[in-house]
Protein backbone atom coordinates (compact mmCIF):
# COMPACT_ATOMS: atom_id res chain seq x y z
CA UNK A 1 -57.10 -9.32 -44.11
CA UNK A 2 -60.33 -8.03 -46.09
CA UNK A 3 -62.74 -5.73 -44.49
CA UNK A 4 -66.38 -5.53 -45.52
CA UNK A 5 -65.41 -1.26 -46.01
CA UNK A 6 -62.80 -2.93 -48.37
CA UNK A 7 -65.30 -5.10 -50.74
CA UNK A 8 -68.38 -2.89 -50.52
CA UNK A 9 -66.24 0.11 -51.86
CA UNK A 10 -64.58 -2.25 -54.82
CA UNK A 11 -68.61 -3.34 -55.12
CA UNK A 12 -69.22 -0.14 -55.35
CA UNK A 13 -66.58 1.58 -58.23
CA UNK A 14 -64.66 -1.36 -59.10
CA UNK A 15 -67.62 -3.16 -61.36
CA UNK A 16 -68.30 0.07 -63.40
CA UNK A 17 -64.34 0.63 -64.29
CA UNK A 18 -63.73 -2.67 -65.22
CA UNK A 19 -66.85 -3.30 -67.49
CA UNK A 20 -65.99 -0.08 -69.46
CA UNK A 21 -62.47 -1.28 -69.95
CA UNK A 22 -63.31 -4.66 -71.10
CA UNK A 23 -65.67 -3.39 -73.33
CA UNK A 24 -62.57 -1.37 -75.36
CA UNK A 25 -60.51 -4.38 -75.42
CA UNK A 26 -63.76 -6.38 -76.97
CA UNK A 27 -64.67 -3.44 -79.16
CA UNK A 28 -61.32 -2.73 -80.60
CA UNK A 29 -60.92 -5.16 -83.38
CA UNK A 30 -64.73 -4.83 -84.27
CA UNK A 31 -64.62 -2.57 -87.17
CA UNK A 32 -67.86 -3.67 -88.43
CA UNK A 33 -70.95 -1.54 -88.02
CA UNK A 34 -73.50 -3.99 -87.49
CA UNK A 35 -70.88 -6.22 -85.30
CA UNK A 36 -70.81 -3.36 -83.04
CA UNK A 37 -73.77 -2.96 -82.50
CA UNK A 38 -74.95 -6.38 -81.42
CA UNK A 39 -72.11 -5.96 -79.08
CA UNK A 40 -72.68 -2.98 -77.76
CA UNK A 41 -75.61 -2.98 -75.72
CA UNK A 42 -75.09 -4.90 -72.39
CA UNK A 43 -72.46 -3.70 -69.82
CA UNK A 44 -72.63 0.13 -69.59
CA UNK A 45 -76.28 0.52 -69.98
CA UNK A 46 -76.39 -1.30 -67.13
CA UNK A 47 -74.94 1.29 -65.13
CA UNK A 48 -76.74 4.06 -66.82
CA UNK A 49 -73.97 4.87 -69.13
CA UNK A 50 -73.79 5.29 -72.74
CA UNK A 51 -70.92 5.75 -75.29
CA UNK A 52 -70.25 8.96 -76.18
CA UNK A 53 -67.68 8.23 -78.72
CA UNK A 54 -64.34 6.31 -79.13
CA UNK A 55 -60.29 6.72 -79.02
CA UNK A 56 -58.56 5.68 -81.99
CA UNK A 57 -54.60 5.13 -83.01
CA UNK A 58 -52.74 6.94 -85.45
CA UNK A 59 -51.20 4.28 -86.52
CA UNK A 60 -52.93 1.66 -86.79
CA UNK A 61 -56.48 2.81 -86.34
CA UNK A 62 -57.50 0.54 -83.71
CA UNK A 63 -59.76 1.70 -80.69
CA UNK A 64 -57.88 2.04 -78.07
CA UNK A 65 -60.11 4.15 -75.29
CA UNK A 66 -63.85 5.15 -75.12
CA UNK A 67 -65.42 7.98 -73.58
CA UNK A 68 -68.86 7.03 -71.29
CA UNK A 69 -71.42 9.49 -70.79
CA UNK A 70 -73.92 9.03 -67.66
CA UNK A 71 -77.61 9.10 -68.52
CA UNK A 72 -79.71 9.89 -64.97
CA UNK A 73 -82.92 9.49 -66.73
CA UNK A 74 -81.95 5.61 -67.21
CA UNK A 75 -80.89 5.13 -63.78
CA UNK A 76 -82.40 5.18 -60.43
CA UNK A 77 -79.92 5.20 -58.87
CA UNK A 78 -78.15 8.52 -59.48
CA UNK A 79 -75.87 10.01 -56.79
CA UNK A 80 -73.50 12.61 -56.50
CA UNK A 81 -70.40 9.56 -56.14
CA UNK A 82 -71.27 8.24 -60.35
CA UNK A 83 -69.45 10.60 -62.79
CA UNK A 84 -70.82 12.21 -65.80
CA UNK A 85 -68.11 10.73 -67.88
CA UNK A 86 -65.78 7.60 -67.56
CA UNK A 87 -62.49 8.03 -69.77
CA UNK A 88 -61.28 4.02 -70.08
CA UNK A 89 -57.67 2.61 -72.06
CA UNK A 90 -57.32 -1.27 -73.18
CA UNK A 91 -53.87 -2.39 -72.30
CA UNK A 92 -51.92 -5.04 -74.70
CA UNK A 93 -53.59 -6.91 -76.62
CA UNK A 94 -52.20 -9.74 -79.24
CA UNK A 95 -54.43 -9.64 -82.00
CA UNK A 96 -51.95 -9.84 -85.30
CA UNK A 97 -53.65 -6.82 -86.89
CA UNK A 98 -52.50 -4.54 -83.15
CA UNK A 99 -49.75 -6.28 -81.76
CA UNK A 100 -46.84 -4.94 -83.65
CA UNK A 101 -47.97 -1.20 -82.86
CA UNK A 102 -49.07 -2.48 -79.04
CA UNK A 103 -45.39 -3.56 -78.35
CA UNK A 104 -44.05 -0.63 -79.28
CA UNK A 105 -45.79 1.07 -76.84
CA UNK A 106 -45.05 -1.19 -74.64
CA UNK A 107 -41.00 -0.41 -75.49
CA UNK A 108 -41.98 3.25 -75.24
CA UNK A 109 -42.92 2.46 -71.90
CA UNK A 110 -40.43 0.61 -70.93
CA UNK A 111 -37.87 3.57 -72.13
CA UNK A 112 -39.83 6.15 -70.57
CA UNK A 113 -40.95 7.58 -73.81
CA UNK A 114 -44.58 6.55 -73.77
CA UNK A 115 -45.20 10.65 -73.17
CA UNK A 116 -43.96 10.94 -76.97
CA UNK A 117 -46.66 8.77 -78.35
CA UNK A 118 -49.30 9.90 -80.78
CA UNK A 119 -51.83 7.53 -78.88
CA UNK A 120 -50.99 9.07 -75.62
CA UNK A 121 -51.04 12.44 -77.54
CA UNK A 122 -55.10 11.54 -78.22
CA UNK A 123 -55.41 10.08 -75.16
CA UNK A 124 -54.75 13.37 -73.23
CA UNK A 125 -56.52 15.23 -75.21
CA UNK A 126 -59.69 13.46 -74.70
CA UNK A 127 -59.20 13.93 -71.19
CA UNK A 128 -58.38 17.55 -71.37
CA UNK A 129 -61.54 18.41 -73.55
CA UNK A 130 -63.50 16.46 -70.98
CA UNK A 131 -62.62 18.20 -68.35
CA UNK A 132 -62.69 21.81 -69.72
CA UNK A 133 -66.16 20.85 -70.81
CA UNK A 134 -67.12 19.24 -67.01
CA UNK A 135 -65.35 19.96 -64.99
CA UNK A 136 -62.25 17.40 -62.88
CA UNK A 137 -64.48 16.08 -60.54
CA UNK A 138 -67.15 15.09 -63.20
CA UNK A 139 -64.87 13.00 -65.04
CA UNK A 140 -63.09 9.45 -64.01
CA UNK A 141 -60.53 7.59 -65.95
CA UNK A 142 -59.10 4.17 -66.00
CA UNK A 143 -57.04 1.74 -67.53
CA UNK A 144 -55.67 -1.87 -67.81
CA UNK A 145 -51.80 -2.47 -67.97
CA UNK A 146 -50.80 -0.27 -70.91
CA UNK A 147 -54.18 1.28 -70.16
CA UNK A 148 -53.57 2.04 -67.14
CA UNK A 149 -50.03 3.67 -68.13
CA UNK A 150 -52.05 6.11 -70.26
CA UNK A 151 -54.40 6.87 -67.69
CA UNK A 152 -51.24 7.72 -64.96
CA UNK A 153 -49.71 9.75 -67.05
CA UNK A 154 -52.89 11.82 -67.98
CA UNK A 155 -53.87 12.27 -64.36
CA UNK A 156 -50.34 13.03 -63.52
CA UNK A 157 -50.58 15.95 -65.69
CA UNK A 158 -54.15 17.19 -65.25
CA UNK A 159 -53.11 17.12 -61.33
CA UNK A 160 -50.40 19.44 -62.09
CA UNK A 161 -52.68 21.63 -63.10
CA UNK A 162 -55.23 21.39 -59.77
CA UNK A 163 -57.12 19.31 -61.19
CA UNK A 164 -57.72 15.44 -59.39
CA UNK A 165 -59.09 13.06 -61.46
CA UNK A 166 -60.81 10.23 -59.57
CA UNK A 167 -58.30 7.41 -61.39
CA UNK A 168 -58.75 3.61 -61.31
CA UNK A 169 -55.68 1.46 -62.64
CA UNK A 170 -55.48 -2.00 -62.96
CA UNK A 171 -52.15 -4.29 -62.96
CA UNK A 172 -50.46 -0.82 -63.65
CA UNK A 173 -47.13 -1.41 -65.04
CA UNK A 174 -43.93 -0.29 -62.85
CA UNK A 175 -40.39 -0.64 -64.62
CA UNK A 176 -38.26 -1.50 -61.65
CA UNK A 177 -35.48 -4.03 -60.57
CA UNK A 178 -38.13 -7.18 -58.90
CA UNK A 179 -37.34 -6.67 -55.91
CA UNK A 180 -40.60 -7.85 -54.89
CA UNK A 181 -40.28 -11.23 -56.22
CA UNK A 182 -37.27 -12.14 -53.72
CA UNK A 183 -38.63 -14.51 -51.69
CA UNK A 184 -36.55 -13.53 -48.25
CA UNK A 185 -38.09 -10.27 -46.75
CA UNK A 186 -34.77 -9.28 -45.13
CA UNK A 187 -32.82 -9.63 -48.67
CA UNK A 188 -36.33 -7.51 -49.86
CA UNK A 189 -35.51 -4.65 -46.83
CA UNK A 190 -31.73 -4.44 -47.03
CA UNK A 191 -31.65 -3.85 -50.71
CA UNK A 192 -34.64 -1.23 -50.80
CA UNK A 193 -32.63 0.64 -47.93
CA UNK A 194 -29.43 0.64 -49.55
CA UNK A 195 -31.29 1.44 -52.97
CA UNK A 196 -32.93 4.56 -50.82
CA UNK A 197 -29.36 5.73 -49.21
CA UNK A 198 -27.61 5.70 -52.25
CA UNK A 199 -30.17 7.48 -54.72
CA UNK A 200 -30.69 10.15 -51.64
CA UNK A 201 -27.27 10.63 -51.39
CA UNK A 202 -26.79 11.67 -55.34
CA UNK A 203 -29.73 13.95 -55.62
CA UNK A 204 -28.78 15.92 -52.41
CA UNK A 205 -24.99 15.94 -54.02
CA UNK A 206 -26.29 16.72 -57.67
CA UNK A 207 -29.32 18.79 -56.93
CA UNK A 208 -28.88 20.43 -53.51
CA UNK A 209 -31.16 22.01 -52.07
CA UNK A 210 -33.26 22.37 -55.18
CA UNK A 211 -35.29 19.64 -53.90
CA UNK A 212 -36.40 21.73 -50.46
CA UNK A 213 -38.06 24.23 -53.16
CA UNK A 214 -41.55 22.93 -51.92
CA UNK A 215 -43.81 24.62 -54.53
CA UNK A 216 -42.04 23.93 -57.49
CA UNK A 217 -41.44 20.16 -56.22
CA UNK A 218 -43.57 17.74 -58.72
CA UNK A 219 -44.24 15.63 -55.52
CA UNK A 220 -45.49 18.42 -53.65
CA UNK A 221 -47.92 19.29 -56.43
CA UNK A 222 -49.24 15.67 -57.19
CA UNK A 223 -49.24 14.64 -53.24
CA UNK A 224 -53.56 15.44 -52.71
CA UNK A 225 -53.97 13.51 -56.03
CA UNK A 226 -54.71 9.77 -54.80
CA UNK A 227 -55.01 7.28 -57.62
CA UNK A 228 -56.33 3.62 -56.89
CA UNK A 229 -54.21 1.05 -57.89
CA UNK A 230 -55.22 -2.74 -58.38
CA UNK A 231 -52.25 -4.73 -58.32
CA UNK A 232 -51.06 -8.63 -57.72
CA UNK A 233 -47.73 -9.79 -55.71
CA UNK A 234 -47.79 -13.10 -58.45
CA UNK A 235 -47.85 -10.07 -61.75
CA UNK A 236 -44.21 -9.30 -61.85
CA UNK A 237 -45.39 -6.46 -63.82
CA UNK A 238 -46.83 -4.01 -61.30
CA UNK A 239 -46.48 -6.43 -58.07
CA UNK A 240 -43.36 -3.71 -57.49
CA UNK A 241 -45.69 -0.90 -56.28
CA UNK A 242 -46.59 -3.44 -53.01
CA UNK A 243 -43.13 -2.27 -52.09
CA UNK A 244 -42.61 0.73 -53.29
CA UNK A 245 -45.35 1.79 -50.74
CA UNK A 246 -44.37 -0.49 -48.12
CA UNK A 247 -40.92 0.58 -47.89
CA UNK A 248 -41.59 4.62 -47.55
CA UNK A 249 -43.73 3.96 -44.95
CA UNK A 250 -40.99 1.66 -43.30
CA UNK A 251 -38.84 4.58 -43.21
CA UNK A 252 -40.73 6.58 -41.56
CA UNK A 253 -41.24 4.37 -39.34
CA UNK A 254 -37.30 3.75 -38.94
CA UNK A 255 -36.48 7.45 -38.39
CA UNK A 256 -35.65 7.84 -41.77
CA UNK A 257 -38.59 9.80 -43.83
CA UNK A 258 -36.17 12.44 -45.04
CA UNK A 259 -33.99 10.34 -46.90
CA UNK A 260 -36.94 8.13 -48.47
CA UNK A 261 -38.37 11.28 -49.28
CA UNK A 262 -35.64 12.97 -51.30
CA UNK A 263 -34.79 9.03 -52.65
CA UNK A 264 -38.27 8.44 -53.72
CA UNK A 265 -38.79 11.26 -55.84
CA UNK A 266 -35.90 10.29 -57.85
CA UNK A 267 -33.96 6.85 -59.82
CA UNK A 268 -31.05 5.92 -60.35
CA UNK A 269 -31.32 5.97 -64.22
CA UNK A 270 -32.13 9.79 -63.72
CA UNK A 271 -30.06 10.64 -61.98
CA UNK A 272 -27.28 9.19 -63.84
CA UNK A 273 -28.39 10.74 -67.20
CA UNK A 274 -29.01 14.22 -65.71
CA UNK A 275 -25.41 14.32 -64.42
CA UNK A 276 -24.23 13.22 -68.37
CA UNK A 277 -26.65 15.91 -69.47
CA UNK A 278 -29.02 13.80 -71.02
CA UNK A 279 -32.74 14.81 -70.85
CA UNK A 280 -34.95 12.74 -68.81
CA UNK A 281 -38.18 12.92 -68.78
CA UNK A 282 -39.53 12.35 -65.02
CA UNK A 283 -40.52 8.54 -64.56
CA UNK A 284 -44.41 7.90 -65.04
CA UNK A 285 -44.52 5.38 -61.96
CA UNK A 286 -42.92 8.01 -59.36
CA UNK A 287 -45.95 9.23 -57.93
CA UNK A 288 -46.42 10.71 -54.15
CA UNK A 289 -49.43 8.97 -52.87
CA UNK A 290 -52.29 5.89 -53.71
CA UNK A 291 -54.78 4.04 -52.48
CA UNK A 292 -53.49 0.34 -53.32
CA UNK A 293 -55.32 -2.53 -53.33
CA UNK A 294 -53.81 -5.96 -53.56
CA UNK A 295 -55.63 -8.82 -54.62
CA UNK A 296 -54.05 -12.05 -52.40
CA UNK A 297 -56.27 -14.53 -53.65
CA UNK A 298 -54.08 -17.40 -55.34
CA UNK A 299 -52.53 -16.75 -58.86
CA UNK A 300 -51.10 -19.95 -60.41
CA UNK A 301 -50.03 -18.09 -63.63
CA UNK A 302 -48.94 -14.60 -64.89
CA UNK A 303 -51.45 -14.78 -67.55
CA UNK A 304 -54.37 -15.11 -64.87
CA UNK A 305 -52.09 -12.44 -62.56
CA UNK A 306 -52.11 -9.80 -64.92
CA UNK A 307 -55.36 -10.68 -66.81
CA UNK A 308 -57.86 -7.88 -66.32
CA UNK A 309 -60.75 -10.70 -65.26
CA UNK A 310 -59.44 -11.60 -62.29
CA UNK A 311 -61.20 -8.66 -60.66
CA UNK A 312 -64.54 -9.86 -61.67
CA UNK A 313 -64.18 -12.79 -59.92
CA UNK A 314 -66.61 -12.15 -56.60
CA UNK A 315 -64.30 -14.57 -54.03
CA UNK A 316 -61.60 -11.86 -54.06
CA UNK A 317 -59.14 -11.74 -51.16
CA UNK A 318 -58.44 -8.05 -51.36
CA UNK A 319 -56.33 -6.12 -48.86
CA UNK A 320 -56.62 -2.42 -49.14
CA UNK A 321 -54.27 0.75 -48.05
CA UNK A 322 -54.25 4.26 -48.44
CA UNK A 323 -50.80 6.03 -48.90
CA UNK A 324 -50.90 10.00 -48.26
CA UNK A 325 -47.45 11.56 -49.44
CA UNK A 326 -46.04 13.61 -46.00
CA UNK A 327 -44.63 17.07 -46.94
C-alpha cells in the first residue's frame, strides 16, 4: 500500500518533471513565434524555472526536449533538493507532420539502435554541455516513453563516467517477452527462473569468468546510479520492469543471487549474436538498480496506462520500492 513518505516525495519532484515534459510535447508542433509565447508562460514559472532554450530533430525539425533553468530570485522557496537545470524528452507523439520520424525511433528502439540516432546524438549532447558547465548534481533529466528512452540512455552514459544524474522516467519503455501480463503468478515465476538459469548458464559458458572482472563490469559501474521509474502493470509497454525487479530480488531471496546476477546483466538476443559474432550494442533497459514506483490505481485502457497525465491525477494509488544492485 501507499505511504504518506511515498506521496509527499512524488508531491515533492514528481509535479516539476512532469509539467516540464508536457510542456515539450505541447510546444513541439508550435512553430509560431507569437503562438509560443501565449503558451509559454504558465507551468515552469511556477516553479521558478525558465526556458533556457530548446532540443530540436535533424530530421524533421520538431522540438523534441527543452532545457529549464532555475531562477532563485523568483522563488521563495529555494533549497538545495531543486536543480539549476531540468533536461526533459517528449515521447511519441502522432501529429502527421512527426509521426513518420517518431516511429522510427520507436523501431530504433525496439532494435536496440536508438544509440545511433541523430536525435539521441543532440540529446546527449545537451546533457553533456550541461553538466560540464554545472556540474552532475546540478542538473536533472526526464522523459516520457520515448522520452524517457533518451533520458536512460543519457544517464546510463554520464554514470559511466561518475557522474549520477538525478533521472525521472515515466512509462519507460522495456522490450521484453510480457511476461508480466500472464495472469497466473506461478506460470509468471517458473518462466522468469528458467529464463534466469538458462541465460546464466550461456554467459558463464561463453564469457567465463570475464564477468567476475568487477571494475570493468558495466553493472558494477552503473550500480550507485538510481533512476526513478514511473511505471503501470495495465501499460504493456514498461509494466515489464515490475518484474524485472521483483524477480532479482526473489532470487536472492531463494539462494540464488549469483545466477540472477550473471543472468541479469545479460539477454538472450545478446548473447546469441555475440556467439555469431555480431556486434551488440548492450541493451538500454539492463540497468543495475531503481527506485520504481507503480501506479495501482485502475487503468481501463492502454491509452490512459501509458498516457503521461495519469500522474497528475492527485487520487494516485502509488506503491513505491527502492532496488540497490548487490555486488
Amino acid at each position: 500500500m501507499e505511504t504518506a513518505l511515498e506521496r509527499d516525495d512524488f508531491n515533492h519532484s514528481g509535479p516539476l518533471h512532469l509539467t516540464t515534459v508536457d510542456w515539450v510535447y505541447m510546444f513541439k508542433s508550435t512553430t509560431d513565434k507569437e503562438n509560443r509565447q501565449a503558451l509559454a508562460p504558465p507551468w515552469w514559472e511556477f516553479f521558478g524555472y525558465q526556458l533556457l532554450y530548446t532540443l530540436l530533430d535533424d530530421v524533421d525539425s520538431s522540438i523534441f526536449g527543452a532545457v529549464y533553468e532555475f531562477q532563485p530570485e523568483v522563488n521563495n522557496y529555494c533549497s538545495t533538493e531543486i536543480p539549476c537545470y531540468v533536461i526533459a524528452f517528449r515521447g511519441t507523439i502522432t501529429e502527421r507532420d512527426s509521426v513518420s520520424r517518431d516511429l522510427s525511433l520507436d523501431l530504433n528502439l525496439l532494435q536496440n539502435g536508438l544509440h545511433q540516432t541523430s536525435r539521441f546524438g543532440n540529446a546527449m549532447q545537451a546533457v553533456r554541455n550541461m553538466v560540464s558547465v554545472s556540474g552532475a548534481s546540478n542538473v536533472w533529466l526526464t522523459g516520457h516513453s520515448l522520452g524517457s528512452s533518451i533520458a536512460m540512455l543519457a544517464g546510463k552514459n554520464m554514470a559511466k563516467t561518475g557522474n549520477f544524474l538525478e533521472s525521472y522516467l515515466f512509462n519507460p519503455p522495456l522490450i521484453s517477452a510480457p511476461i508480466e501480463r500472464i495472469k497466473d503468478k506461478k506460470v509468471r515465476h517458473g518462466i522468469r527462473i528458467a529464463s534466469s538459469l538458462i541465460t546464466a548458464g550461456l554467459t558463464f559458458a561463453m564469457k567465463g569468468n570475464q564477468e567476475s572482472q568487477q571494475s570493468e563490469n558495466p553493472f558494477t559501474v552503473l550500480s550507485n546510479w538510481i533512476p526513478n521509474l514511473f511505471v503501470n502493470p495495465a501499460d504493456h509497454l514498461c509494466c515489464e520492469y515490475i518484474g524485472y525487479f521483483e524477480h532479482r530480488e526473489n532470487m536472492e531471496r531463494f539462494g540464488a543471487g549469483a545466477i540472477e546476477r550473471l543472468a541479469t546483466q545479460n539477454s538472450l538476443t545478446g548473447l546469441l549474436m555475440d556467439a555469431m559474432g555480431w556486434e551488440y550494442q548492450e541493451e538500454l533497459q539492463l540497468i543495475p538498480s531503481a527506485s520504481l514506483t507503480t501506479n495501482r490505481s485502475p487503468s481501463p485502457t492502454f491509452k490512459r496506462a501509458h498516457g503521461i497525465h495519469q500522474w497528475f491525477r492527485g487520487d494516485l494509488s502509488l506503491q513505491s520500492k527502492v532496488y540497490q544492485y548487490k555486488l
